[in-house]
N, C-alpha and C. Protein backbone atom coordinates (compact mmCIF):
# COMPACT_ATOMS: atom_id res chain seq x y z
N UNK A 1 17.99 42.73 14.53
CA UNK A 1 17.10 43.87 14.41
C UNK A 1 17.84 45.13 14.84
N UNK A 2 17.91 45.94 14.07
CA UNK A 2 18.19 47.40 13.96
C UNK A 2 17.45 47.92 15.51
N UNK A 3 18.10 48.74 16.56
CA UNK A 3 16.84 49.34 17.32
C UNK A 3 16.09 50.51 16.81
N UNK A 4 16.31 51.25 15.68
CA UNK A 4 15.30 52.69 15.24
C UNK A 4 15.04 52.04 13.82
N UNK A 5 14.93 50.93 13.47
CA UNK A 5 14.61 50.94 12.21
C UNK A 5 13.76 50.56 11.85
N UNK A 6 12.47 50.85 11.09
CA UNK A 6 10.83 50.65 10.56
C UNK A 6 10.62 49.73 10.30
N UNK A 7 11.87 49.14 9.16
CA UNK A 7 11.27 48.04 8.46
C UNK A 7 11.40 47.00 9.79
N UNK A 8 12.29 46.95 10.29
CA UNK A 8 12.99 45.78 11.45
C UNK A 8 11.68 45.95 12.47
N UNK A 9 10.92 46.45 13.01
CA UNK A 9 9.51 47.02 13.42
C UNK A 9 8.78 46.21 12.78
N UNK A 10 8.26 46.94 11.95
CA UNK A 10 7.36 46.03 10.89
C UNK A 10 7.49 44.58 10.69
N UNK A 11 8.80 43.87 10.67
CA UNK A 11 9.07 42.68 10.66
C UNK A 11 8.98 42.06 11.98
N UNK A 12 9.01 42.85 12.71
CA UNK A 12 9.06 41.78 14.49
C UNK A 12 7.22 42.26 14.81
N UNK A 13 6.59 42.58 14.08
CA UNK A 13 5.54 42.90 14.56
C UNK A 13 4.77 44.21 15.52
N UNK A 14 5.95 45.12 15.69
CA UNK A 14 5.85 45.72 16.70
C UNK A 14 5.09 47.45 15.88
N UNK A 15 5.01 47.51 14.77
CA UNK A 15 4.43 48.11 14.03
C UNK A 15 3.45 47.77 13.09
N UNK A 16 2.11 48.14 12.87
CA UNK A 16 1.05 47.26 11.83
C UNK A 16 1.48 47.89 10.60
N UNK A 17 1.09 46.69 9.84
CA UNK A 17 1.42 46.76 8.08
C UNK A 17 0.22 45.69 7.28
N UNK A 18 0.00 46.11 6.41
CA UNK A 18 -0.84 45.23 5.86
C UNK A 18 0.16 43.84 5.31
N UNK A 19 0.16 42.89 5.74
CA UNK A 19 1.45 42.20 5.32
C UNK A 19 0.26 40.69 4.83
N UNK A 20 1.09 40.82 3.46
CA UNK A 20 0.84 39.81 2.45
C UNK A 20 1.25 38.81 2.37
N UNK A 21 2.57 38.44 2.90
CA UNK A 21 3.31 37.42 3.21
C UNK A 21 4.55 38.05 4.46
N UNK A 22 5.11 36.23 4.69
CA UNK A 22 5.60 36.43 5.71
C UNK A 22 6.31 34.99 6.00
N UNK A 23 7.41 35.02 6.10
CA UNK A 23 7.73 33.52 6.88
C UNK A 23 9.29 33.76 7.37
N UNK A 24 10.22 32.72 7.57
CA UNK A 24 11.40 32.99 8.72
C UNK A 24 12.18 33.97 7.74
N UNK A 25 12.35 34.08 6.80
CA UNK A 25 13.47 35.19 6.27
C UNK A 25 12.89 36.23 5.36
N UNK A 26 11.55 36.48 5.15
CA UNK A 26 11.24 37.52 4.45
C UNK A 26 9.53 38.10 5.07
N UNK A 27 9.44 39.09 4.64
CA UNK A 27 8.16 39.77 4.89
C UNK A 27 7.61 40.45 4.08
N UNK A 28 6.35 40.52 3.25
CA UNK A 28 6.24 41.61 2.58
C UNK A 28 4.67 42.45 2.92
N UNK A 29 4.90 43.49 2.31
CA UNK A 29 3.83 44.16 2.81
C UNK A 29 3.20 45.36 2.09
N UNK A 30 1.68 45.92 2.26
CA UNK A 30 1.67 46.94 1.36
C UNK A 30 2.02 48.10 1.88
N UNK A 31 2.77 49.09 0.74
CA UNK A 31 3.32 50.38 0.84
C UNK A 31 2.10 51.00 0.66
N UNK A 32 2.39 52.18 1.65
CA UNK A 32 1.71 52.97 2.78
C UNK A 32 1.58 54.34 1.60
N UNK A 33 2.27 54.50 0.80
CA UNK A 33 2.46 55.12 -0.66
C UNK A 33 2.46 54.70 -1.97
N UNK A 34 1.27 54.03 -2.05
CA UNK A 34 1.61 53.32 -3.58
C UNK A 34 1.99 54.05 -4.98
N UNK A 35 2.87 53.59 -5.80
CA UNK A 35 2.88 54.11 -6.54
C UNK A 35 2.24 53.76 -8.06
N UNK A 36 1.78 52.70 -7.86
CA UNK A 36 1.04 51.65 -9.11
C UNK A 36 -0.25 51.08 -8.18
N UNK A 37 -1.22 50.52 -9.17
CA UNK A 37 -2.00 50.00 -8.46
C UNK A 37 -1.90 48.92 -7.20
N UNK A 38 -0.82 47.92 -7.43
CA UNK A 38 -0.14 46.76 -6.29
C UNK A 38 1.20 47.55 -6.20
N UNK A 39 1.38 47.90 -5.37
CA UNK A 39 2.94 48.29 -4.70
C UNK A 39 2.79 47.55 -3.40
N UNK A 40 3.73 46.43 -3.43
CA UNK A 40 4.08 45.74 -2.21
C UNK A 40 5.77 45.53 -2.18
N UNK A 41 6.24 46.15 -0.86
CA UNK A 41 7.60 45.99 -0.44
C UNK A 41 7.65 44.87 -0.10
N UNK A 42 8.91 44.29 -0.04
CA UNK A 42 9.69 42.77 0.13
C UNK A 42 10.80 42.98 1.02
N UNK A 43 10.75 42.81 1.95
CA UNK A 43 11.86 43.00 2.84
C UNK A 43 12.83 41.65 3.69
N UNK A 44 13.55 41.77 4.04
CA UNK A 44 14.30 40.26 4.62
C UNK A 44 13.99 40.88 6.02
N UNK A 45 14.01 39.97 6.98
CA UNK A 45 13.54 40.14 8.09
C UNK A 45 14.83 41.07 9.22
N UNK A 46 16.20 39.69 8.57
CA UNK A 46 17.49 40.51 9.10
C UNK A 46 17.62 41.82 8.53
N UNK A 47 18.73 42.34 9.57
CA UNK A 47 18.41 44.00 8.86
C UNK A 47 19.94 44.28 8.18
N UNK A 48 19.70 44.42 7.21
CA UNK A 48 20.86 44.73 5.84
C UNK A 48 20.30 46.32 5.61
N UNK A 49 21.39 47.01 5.88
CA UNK A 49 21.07 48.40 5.20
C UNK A 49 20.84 48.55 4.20
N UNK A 50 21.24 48.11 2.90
CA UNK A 50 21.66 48.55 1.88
C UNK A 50 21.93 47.33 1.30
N UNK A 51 21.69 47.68 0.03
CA UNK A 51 22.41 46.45 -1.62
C UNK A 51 23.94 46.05 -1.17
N UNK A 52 24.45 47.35 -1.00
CA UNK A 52 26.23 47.44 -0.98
C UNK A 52 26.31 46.75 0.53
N UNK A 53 25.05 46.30 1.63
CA UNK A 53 25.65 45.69 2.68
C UNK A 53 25.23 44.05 2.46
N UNK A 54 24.98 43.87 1.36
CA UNK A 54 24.80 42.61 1.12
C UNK A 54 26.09 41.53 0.92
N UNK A 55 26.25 40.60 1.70
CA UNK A 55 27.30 39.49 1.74
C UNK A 55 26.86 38.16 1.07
N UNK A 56 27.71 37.41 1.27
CA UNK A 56 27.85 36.22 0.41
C UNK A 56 26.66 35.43 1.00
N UNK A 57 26.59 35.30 2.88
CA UNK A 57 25.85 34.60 3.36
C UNK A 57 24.16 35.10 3.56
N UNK A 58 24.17 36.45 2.94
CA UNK A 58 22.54 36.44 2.46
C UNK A 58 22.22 36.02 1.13
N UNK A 59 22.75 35.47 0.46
CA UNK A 59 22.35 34.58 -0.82
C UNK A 59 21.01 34.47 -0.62
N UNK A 60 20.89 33.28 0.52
CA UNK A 60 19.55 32.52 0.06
C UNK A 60 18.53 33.49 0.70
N UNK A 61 18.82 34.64 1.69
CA UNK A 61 17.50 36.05 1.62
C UNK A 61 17.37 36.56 -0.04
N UNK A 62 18.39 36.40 -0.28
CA UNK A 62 17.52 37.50 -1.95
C UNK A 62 17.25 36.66 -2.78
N UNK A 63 17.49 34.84 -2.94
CA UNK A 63 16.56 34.06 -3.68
C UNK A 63 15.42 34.06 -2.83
N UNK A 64 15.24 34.27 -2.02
CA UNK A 64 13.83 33.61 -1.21
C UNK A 64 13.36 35.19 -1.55
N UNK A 65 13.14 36.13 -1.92
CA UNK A 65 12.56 37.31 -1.70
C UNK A 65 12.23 37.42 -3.28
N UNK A 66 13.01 37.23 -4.45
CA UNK A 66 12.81 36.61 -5.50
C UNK A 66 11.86 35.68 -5.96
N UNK A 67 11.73 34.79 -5.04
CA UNK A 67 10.75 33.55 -5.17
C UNK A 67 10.01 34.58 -4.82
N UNK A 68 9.21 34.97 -3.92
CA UNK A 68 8.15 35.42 -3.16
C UNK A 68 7.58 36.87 -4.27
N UNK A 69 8.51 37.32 -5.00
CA UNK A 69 8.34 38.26 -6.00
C UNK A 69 7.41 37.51 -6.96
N UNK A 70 7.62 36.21 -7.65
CA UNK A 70 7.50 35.13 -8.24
C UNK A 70 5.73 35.00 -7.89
N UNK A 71 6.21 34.49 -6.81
CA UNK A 71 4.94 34.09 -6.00
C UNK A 71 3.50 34.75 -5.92
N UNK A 72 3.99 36.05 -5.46
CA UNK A 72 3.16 37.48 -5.65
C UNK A 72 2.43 37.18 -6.86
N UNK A 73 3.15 37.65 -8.01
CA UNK A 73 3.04 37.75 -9.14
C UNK A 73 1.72 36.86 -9.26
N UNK A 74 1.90 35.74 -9.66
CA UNK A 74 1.20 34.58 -9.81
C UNK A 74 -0.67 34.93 -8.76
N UNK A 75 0.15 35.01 -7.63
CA UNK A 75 -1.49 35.38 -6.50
C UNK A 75 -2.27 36.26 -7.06
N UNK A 76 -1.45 37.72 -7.36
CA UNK A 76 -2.20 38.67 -7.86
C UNK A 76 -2.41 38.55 -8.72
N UNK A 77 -2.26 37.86 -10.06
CA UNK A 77 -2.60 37.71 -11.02
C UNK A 77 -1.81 38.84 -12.50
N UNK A 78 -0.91 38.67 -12.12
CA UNK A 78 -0.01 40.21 -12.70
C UNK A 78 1.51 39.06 -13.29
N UNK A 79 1.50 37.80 -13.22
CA UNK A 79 2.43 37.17 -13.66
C UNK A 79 2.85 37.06 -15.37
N UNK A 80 1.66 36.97 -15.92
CA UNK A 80 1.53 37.24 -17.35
C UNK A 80 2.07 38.74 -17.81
N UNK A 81 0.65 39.62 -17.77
CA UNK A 81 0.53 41.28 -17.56
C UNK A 81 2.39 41.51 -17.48
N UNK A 82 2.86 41.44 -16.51
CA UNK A 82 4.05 42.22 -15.95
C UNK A 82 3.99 42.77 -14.74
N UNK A 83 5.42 43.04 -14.56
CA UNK A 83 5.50 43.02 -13.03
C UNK A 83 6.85 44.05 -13.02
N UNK A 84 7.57 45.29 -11.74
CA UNK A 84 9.01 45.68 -11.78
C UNK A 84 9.15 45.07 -10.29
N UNK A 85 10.06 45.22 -10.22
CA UNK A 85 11.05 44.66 -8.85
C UNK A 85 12.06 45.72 -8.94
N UNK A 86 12.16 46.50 -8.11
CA UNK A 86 12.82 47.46 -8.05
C UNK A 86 13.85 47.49 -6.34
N UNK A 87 15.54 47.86 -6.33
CA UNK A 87 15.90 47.91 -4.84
C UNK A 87 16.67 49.22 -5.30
N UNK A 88 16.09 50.17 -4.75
CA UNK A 88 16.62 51.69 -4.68
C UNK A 88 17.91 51.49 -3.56
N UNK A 89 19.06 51.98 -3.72
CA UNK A 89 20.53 51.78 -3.07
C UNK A 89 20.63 53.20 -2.83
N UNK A 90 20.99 53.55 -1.58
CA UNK A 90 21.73 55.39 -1.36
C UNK A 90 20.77 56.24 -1.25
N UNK A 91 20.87 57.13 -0.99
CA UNK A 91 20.67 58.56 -1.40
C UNK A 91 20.14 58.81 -2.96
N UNK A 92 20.96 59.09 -3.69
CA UNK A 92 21.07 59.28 -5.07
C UNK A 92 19.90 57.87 -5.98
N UNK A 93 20.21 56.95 -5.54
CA UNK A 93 19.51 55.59 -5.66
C UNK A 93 17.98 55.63 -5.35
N UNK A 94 17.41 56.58 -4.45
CA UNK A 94 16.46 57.59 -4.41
C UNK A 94 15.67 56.05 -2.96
N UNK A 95 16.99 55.62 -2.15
CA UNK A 95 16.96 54.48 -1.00
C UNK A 95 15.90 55.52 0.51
N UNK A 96 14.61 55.64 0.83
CA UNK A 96 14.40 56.51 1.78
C UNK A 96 14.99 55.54 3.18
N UNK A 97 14.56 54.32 3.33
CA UNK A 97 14.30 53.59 4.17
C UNK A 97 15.54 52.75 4.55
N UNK A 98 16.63 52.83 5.76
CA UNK A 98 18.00 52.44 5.17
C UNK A 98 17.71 50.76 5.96
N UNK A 99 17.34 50.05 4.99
CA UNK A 99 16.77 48.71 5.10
C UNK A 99 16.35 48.17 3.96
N UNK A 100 17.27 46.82 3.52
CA UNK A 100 17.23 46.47 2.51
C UNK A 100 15.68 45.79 2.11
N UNK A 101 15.06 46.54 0.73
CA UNK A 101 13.91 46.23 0.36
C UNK A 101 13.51 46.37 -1.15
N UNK A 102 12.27 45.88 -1.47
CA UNK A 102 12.39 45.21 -3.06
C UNK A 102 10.95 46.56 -2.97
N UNK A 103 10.55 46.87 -4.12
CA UNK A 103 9.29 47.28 -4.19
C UNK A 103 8.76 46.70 -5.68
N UNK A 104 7.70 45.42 -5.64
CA UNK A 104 7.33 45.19 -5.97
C UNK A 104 5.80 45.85 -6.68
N UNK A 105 5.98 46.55 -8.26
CA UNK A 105 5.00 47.42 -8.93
C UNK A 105 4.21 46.64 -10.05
N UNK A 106 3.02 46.92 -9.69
CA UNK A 106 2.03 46.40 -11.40
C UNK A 106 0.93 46.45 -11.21
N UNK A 107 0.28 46.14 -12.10
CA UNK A 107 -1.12 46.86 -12.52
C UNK A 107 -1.78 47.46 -13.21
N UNK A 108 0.02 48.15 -13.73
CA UNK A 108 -0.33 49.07 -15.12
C UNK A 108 0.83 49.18 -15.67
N UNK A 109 0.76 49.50 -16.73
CA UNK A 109 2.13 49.95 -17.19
C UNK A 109 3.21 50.85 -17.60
N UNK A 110 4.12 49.84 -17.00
CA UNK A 110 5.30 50.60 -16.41
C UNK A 110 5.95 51.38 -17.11
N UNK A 111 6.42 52.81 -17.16
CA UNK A 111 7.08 53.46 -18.38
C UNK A 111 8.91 53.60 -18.00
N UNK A 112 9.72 53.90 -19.16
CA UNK A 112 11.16 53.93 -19.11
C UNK A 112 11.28 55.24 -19.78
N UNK A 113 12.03 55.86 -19.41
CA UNK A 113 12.88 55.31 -17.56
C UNK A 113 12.43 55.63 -16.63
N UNK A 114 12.34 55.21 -15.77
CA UNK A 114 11.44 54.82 -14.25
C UNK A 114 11.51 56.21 -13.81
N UNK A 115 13.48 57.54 -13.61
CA UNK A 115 13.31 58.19 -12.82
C UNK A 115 13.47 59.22 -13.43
């Protein structure tokens, strides 16, 4: 755990979130800003800054956060319909939160290009 970092908060509990899921390597939860009707972030519990700080040995965090994308899908009923999975990287990447996270969008549909 990061010591100033939100998401790493949010994941140890020490901040409330509406959290949808949850188990030893991932968390997700609803964004506090939605931008679609279901906007729920996906976060790994360890704290990875960034896409570009991703290593070999978080493999099985971004299948398991994948699955749980999966998973979502299916609960909410948006598995058919459609679904984006989105991980904003940087600055420029339009990344606010420097903690690696998915934002899971649907409900409606999605237009291209996103930015």
């Amino acid at each position: 755990m990061a010591d100033n970092c939100l998401f790493c908060k949010i994941a140890a509990g020490e901040i409330p979130a509406q959290i949808v899921y949850q188990d030893e390597l991932v968390v997700a939860f609803n964004d506090i800003d939605p931008q679609a009707p279901v906007h729920v972030l996906i976060i790994p519990r360890k704290h990875i800054a960034g896409m570009n700080d991703v290593v070999a040995e978080d493999s099985c965090i971004l299948m398991r956060i994948h699955q749980v994308a999966i998973d979502l899908a299916r609960q909410l009923n948006v598995a058919e319909s459609g679904y984006r999975l989105v991980n904003n990287c940087n600055d420029d990447g339009g990344q606010a939160v420097p903690h690696l996270h998915y934002h899971f969008l649907a409900g409606r549909k999605m237009t291209w290009p996103p930015g």
